[in-house]
N, C-alpha and C. Protein backbone atom coordinates (compact mmCIF):
# COMPACT_ATOMS: atom_id res chain seq x y z
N UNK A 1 9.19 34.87 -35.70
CA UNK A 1 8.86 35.31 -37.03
C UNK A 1 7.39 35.72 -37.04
N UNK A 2 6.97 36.72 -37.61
CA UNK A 2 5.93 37.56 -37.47
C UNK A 2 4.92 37.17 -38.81
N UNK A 3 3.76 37.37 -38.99
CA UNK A 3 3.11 37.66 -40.36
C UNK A 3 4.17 38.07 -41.61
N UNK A 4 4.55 39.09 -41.24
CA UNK A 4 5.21 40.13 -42.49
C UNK A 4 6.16 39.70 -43.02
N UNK A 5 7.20 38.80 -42.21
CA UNK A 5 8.31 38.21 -42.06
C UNK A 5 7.71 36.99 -43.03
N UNK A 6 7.10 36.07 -42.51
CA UNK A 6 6.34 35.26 -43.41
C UNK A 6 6.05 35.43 -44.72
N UNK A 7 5.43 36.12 -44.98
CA UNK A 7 4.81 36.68 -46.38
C UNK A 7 5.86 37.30 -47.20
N UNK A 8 6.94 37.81 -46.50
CA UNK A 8 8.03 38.38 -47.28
C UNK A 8 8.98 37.01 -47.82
N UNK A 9 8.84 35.95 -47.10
CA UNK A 9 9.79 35.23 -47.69
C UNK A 9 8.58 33.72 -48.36
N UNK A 10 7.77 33.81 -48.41
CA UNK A 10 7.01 33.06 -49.37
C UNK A 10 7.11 33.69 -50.55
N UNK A 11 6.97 35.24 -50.91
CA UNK A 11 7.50 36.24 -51.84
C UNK A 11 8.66 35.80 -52.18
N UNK A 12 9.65 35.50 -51.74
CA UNK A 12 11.30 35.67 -52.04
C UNK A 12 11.40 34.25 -52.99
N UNK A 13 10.66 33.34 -52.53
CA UNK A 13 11.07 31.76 -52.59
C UNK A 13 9.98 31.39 -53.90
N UNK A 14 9.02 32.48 -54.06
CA UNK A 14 7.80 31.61 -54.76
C UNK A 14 8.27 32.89 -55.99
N UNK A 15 9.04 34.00 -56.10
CA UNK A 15 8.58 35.11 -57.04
C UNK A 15 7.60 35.86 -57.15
N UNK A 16 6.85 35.63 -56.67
CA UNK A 16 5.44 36.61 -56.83
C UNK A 16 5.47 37.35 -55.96
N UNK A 17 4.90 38.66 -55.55
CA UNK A 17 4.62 40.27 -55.37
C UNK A 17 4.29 39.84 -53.96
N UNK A 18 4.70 40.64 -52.99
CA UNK A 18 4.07 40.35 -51.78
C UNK A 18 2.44 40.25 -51.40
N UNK A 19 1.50 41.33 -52.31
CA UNK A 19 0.10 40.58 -52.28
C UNK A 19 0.06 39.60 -52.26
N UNK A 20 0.30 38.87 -53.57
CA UNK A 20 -0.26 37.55 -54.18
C UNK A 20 0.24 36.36 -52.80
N UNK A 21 1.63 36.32 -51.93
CA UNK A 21 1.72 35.82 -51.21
C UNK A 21 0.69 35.86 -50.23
N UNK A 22 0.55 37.37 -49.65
CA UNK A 22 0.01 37.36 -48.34
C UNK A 22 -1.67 36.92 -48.77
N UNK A 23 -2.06 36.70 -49.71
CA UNK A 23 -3.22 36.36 -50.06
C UNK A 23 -3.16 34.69 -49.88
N UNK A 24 -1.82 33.91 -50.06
CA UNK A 24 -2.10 32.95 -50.45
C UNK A 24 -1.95 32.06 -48.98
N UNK A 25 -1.14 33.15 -48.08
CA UNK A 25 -1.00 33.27 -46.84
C UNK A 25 -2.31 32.86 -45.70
N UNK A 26 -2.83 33.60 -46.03
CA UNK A 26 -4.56 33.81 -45.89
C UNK A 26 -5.59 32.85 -45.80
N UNK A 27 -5.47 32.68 -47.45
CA UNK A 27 -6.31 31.21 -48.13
C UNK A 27 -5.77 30.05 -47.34
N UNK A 28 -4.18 29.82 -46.44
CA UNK A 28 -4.23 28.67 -46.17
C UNK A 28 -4.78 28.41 -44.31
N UNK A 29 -4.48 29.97 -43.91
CA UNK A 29 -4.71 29.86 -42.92
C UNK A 29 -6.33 29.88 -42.40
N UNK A 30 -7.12 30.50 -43.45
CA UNK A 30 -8.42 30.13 -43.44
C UNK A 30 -8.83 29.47 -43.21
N UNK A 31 -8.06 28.04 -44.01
CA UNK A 31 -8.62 26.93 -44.19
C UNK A 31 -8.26 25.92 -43.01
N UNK A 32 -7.29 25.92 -42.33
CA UNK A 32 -6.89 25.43 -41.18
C UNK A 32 -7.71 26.05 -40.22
N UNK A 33 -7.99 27.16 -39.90
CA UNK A 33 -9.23 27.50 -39.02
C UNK A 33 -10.52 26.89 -39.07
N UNK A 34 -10.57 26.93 -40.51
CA UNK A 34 -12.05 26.00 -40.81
C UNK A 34 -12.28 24.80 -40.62
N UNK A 35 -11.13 23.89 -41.16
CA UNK A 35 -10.94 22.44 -40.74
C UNK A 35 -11.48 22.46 -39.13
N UNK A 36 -10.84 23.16 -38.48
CA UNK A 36 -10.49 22.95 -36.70
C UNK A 36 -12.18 23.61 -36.53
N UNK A 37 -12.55 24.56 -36.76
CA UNK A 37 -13.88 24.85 -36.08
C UNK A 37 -15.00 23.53 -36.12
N UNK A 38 -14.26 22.86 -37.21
CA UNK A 38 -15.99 21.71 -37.49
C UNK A 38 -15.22 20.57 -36.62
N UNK A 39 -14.34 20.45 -35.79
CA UNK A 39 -13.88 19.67 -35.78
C UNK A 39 -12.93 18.30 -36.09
N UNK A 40 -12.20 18.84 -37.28
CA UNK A 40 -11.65 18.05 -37.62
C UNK A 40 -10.05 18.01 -37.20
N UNK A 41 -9.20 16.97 -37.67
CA UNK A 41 -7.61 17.41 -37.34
C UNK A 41 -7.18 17.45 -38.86
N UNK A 42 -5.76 19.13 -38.58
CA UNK A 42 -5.45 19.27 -39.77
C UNK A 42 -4.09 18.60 -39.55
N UNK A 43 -3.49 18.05 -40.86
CA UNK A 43 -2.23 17.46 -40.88
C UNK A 43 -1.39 18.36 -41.37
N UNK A 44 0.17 19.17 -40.87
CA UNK A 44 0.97 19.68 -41.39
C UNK A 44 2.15 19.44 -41.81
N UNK A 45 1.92 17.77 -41.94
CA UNK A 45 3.26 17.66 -42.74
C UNK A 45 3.84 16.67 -41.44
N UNK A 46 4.38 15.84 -41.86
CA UNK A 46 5.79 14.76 -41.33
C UNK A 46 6.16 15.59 -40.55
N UNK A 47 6.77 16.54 -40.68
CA UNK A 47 8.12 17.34 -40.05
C UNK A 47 7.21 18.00 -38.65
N UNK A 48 6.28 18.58 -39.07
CA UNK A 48 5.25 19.77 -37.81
C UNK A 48 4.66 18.98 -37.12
N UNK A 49 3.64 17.83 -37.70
CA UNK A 49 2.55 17.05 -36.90
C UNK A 49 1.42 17.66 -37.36
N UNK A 50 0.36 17.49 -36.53
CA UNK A 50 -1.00 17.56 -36.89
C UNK A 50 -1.53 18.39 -35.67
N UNK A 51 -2.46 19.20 -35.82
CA UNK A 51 -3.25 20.14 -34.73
C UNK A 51 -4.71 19.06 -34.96
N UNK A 52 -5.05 18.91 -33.65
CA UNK A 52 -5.93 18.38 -32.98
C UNK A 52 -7.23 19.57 -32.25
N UNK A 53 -8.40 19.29 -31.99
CA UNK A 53 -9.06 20.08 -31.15
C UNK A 53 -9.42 19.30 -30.55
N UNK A 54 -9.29 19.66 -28.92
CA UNK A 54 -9.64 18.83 -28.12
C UNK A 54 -10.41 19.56 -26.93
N UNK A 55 -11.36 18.54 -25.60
CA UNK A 55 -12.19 19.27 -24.95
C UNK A 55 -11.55 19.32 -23.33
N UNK A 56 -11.67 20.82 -22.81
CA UNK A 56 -11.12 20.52 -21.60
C UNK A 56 -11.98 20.78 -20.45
N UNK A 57 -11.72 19.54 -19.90
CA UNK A 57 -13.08 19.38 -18.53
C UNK A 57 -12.86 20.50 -17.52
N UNK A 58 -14.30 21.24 -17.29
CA UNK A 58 -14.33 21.93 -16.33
C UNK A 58 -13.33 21.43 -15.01
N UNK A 59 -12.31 22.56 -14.40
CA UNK A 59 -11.84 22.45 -13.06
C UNK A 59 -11.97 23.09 -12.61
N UNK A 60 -12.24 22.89 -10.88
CA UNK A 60 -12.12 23.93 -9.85
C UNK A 60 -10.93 23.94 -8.94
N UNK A 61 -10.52 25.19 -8.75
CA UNK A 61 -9.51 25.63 -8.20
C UNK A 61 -9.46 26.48 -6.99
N UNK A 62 -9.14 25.83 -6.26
CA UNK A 62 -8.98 26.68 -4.57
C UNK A 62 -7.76 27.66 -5.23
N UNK A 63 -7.97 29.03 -5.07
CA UNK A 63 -7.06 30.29 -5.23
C UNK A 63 -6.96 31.02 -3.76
N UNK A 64 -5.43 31.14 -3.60
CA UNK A 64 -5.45 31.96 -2.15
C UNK A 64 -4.61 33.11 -2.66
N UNK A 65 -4.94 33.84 -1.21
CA UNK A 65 -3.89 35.04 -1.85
C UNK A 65 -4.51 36.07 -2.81
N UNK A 66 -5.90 36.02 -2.34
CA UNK A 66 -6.52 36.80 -3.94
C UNK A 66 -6.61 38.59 -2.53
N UNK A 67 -6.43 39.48 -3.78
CA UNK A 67 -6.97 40.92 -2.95
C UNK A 67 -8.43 41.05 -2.62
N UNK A 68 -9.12 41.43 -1.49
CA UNK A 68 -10.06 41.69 -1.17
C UNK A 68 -10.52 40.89 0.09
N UNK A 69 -12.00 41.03 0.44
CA UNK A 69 -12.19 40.45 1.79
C UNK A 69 -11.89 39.22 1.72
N UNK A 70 -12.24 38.03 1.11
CA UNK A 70 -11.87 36.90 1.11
C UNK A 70 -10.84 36.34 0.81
N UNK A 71 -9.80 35.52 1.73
CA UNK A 71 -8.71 35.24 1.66
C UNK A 71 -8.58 33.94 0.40
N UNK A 72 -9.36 32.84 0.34
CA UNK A 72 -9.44 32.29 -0.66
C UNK A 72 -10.82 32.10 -1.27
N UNK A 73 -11.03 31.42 -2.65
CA UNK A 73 -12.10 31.27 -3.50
C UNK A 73 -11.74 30.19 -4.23
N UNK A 74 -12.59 29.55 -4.13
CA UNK A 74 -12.97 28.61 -5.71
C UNK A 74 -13.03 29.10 -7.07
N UNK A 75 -12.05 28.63 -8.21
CA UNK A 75 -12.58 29.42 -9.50
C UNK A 75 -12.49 28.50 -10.23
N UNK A 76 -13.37 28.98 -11.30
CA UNK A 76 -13.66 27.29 -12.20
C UNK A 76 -12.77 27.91 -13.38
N UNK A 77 -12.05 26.72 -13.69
CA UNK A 77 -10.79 26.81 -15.06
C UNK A 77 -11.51 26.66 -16.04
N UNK A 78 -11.11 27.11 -17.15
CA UNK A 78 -11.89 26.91 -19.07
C UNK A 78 -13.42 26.53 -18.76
N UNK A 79 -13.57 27.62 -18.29
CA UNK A 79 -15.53 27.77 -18.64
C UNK A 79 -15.62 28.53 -19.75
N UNK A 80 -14.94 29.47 -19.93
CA UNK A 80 -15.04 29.99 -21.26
C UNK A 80 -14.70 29.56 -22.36
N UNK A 81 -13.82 29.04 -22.19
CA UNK A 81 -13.07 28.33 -23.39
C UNK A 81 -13.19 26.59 -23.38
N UNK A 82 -13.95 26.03 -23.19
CA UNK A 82 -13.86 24.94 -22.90
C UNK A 82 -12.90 24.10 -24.24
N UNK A 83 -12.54 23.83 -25.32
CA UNK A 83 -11.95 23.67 -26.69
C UNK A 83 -11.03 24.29 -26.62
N UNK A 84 -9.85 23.34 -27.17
CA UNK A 84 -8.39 24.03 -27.28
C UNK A 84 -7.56 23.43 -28.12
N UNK A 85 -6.66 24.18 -28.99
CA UNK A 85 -6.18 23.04 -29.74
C UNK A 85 -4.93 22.80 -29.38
N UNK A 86 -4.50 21.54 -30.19
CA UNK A 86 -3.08 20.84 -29.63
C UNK A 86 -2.34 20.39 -30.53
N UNK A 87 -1.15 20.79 -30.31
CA UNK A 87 -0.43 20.20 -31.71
C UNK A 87 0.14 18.63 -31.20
N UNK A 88 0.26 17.54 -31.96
CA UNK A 88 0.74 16.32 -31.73
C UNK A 88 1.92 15.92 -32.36
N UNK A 89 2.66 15.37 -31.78
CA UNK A 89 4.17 15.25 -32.60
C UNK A 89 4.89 16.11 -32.63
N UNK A 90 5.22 16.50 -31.14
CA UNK A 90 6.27 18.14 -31.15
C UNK A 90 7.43 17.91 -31.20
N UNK A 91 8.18 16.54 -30.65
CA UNK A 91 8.96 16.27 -30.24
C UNK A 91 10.14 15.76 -31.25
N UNK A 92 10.23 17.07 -31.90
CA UNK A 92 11.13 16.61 -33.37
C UNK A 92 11.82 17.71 -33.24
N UNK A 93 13.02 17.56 -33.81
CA UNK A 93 13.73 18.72 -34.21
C UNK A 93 14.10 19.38 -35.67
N UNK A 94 13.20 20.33 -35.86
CA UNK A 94 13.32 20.91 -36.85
C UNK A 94 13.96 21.46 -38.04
N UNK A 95 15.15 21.59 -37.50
CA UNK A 95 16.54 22.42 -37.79
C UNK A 95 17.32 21.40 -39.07
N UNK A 96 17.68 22.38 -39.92
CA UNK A 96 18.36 21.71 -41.05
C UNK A 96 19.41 20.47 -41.00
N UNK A 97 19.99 20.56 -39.77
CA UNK A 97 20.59 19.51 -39.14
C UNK A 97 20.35 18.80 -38.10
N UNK A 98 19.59 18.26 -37.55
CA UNK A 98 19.13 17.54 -36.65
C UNK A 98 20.34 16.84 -35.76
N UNK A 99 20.37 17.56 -34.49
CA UNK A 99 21.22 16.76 -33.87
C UNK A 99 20.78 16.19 -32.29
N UNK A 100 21.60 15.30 -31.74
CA UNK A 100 20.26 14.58 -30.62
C UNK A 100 20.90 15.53 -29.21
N UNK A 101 19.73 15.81 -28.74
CA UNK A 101 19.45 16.88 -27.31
C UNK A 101 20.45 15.86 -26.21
N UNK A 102 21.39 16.99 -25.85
CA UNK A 102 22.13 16.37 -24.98
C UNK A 102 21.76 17.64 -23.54
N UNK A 103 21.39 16.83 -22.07
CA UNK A 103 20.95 17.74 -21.24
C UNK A 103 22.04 17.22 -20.00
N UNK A 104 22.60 17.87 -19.71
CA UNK A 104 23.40 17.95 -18.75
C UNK A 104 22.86 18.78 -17.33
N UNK A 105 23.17 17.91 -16.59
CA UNK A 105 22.87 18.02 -15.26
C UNK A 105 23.48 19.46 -14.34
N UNK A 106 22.99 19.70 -13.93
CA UNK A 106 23.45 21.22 -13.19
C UNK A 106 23.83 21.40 -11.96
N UNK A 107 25.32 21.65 -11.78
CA UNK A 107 26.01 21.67 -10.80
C UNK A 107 25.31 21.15 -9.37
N UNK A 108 25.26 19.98 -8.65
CA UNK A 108 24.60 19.64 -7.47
C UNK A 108 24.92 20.59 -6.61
N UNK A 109 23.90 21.06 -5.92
CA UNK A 109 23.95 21.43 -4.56
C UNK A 109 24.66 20.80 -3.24
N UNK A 110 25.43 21.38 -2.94
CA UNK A 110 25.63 20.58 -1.82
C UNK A 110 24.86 20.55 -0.42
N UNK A 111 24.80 19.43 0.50
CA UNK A 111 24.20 19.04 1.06
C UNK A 111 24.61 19.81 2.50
N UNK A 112 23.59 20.63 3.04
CA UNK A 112 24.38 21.23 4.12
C UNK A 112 24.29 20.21 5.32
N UNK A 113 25.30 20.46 6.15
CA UNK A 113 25.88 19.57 7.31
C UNK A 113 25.02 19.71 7.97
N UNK A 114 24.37 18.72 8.82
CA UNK A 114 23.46 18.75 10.18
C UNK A 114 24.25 19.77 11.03
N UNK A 115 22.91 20.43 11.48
CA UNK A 115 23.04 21.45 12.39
C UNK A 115 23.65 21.32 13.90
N UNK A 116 24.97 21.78 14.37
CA UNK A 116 25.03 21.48 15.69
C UNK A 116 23.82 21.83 16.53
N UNK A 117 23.38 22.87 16.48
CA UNK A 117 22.33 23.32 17.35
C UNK A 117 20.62 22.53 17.24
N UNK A 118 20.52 22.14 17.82
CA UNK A 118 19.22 21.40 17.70
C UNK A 118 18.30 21.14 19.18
N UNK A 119 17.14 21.21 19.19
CA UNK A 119 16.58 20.68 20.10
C UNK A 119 15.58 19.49 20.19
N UNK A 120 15.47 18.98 21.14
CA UNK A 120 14.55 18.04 21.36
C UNK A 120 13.50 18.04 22.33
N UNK A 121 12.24 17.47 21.45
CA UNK A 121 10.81 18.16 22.66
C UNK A 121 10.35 17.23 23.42
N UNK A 122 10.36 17.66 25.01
CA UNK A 122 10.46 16.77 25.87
C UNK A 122 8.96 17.27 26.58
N UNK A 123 8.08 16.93 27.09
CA UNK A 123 7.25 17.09 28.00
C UNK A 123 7.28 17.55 29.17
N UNK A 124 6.61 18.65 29.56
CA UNK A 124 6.87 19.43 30.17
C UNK A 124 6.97 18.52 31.94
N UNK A 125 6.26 17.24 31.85
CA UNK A 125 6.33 16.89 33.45
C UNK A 125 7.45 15.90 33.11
N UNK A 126 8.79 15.88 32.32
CA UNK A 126 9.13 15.53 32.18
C UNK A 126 10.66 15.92 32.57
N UNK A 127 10.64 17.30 32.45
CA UNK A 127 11.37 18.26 32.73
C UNK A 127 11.77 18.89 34.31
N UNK A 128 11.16 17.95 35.22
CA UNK A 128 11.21 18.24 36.41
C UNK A 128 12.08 16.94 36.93
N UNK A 129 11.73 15.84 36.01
CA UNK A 129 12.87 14.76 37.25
C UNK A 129 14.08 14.28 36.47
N UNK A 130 14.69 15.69 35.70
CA UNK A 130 15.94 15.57 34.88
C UNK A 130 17.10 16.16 35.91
């Protein structure tokens, strides 16, 4: 669901003109930006959870496989971004009917048979008084 999608059905549900929504749209999302820039956590309700901002420690990362002369490099993770936010309490299900996650296991692989062909490593001065 998109912005427009949004605003069209705060319109549908509240009566008022699609401005007056997407304005009011706006005003709330403002304010959840603002909360989070000073640091604070915003609460969205029982059902959503709460967005958190939290700090993420510089990492370095051995990268291989990169194009150019050097086959690998060190690169440091969230230097730019060090702050990120997080939502807490995801683990709900949303849906007008709530029903409990059933995960079923996926067809096992079967186990392939030991290989007739095989060798064994013997030393080479070993190989003379066989």
């Amino acid at each position: 669901m998109n912005k427009a999608q949004l605003v069209a059905q705060i319109a549908a549900k509240t009566g008022t003109s699609g401005y007056k929504a997407e304005q009011a749209l706006n005003t709330v999302l403002d304010g959840i930006k603002h909360g989070l820039k000073h640091g604070r956590e915003v609460d969205l309700g029982p059902k959503l959870g709460r967005l958190k901002v939290i700090e993420r420690k510089r990492k370095r990362v051995i990268k291989k496989n990169l194009k150019g002369r050097c086959k690998a490099s060190i690169v440091e993770l969230h230097r730019r971004h060090p702050k990120s936010i997080r939502l807490l309490g995801r683990n709900r299900d949303l849906s007008e009917n709530p029903k409990p996650t059933v995960i079923t296991p996926a067809e096992p692989k079967p186990v392939p048979a030991r290989s007739k062909h095989f060798r064994v490593a013997v030393p080479s001065w070993r190989r003379r008084f066989q």
